[in-house]
Protein backbone atom coordinates (compact mmCIF):
# COMPACT_ATOMS: atom_id res chain seq x y z
CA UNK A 1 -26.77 -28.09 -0.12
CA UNK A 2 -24.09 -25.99 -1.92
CA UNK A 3 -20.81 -27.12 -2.71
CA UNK A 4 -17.93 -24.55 -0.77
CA UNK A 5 -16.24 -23.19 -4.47
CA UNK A 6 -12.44 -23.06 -4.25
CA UNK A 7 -13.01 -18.84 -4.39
CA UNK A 8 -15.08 -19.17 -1.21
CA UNK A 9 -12.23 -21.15 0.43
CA UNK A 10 -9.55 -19.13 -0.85
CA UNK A 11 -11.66 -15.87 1.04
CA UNK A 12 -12.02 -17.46 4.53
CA UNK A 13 -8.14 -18.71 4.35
CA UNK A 14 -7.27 -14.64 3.67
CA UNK A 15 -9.91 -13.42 5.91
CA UNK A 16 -7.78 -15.49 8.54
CA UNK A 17 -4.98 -14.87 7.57
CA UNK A 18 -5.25 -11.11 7.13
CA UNK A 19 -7.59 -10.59 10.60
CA UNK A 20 -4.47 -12.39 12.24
CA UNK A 21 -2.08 -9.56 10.24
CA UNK A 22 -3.39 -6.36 11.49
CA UNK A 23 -3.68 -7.92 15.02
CA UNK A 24 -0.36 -8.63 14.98
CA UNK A 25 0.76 -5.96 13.59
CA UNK A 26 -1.10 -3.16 15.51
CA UNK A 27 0.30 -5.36 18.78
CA UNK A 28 4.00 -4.88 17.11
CA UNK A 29 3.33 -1.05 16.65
CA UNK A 30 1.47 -0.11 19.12
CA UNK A 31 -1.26 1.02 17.37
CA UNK A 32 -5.42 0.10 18.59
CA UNK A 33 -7.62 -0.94 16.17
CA UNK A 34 -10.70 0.77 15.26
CA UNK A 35 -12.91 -0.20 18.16
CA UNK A 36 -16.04 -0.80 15.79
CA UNK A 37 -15.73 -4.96 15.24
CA UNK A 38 -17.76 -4.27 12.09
CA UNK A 39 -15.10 -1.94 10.34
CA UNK A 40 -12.36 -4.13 11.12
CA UNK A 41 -14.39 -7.39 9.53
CA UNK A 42 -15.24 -5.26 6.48
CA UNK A 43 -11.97 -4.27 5.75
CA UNK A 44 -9.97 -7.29 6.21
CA UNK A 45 -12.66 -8.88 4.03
CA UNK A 46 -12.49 -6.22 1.33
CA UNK A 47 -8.66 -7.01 2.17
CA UNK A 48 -8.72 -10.70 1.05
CA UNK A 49 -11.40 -10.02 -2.14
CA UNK A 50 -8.21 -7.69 -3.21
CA UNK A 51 -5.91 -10.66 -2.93
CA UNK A 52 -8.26 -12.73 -5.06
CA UNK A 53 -9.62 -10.26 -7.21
CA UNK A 54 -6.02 -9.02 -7.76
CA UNK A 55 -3.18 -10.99 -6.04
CA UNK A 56 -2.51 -8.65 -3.61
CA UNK A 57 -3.97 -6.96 -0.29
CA UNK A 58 -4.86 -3.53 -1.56
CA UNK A 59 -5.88 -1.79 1.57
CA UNK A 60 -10.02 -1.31 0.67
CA UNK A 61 -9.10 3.42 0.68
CA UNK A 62 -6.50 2.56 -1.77
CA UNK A 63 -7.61 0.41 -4.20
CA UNK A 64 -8.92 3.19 -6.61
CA UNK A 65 -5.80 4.56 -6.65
CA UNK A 66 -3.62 1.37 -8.34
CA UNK A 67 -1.94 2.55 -11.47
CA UNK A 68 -0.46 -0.60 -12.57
CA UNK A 69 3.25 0.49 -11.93
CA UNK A 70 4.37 -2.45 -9.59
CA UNK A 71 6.57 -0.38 -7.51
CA UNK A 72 4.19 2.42 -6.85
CA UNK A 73 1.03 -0.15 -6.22
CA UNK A 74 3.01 -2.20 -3.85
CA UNK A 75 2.81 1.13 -1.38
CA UNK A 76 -1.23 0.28 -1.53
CA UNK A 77 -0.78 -3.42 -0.24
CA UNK A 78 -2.04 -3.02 3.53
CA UNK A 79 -1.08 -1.45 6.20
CA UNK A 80 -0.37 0.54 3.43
CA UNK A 81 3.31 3.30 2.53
CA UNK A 82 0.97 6.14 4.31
CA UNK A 83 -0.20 4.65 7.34
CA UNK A 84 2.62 5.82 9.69
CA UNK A 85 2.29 9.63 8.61
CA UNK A 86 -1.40 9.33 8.90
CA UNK A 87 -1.63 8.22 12.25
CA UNK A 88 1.05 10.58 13.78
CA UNK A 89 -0.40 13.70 11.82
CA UNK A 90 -4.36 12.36 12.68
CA UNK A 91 -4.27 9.51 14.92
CA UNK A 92 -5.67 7.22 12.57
CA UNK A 93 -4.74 5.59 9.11
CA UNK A 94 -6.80 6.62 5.67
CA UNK A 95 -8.99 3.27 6.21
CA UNK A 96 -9.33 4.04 9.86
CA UNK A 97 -8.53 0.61 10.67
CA UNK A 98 -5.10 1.85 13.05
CA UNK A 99 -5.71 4.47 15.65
CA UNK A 100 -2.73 5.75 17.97
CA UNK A 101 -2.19 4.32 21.05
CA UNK A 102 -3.24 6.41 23.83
């Protein structure tokens, strides 16, 4: 049997802790979240690999866009500077991971 690595850990903890966030916080705003169970477990995953790939929680549609300029990255960290605009112009966010409440 295979020892858990601390990396391994470390994922499940921000899988938890970042399925939790975009409950909460599509509750908060009103917002549904993609219906498809499958794309909301991929992206928080991809979600918590960012946090321990690069200490932060690069939404999974930004991540190729990081520059390295602090300020400007932090507006990739999920639910991401864009997300608001998105969702009243489309009725989703970039990742589709927020819909508009209807």
């Amino acid at each position: 049997m295979l020892k858990s690595s601390p990396e391994k850990n470390d994922l499940e903890k921000y899988i938890e802790r970042y399925g939790k966030m975009v409950r909460n916080y599509a509750k908060k705003k009103n917002y549904r979240l993609n219906p498809d169970e499958s794309r909301i477990s991929f992206l928080v995953r991809e979600m918590a690999k960012n946090k321990i790939e690069f200490g932060f929680s690069y939404c999974p549609c930004m991540l190729k866009r990081v520059c390295g300029d602090p300020e400007e990255d932090r507006k990739r960290i999920c639910p991401c500077f864009w997300h608001e605009k998105d969702i009243i112009e489309r009725g989703f966010c970039e990742c589709r991971l927020f819909y508009k409440h209807e």
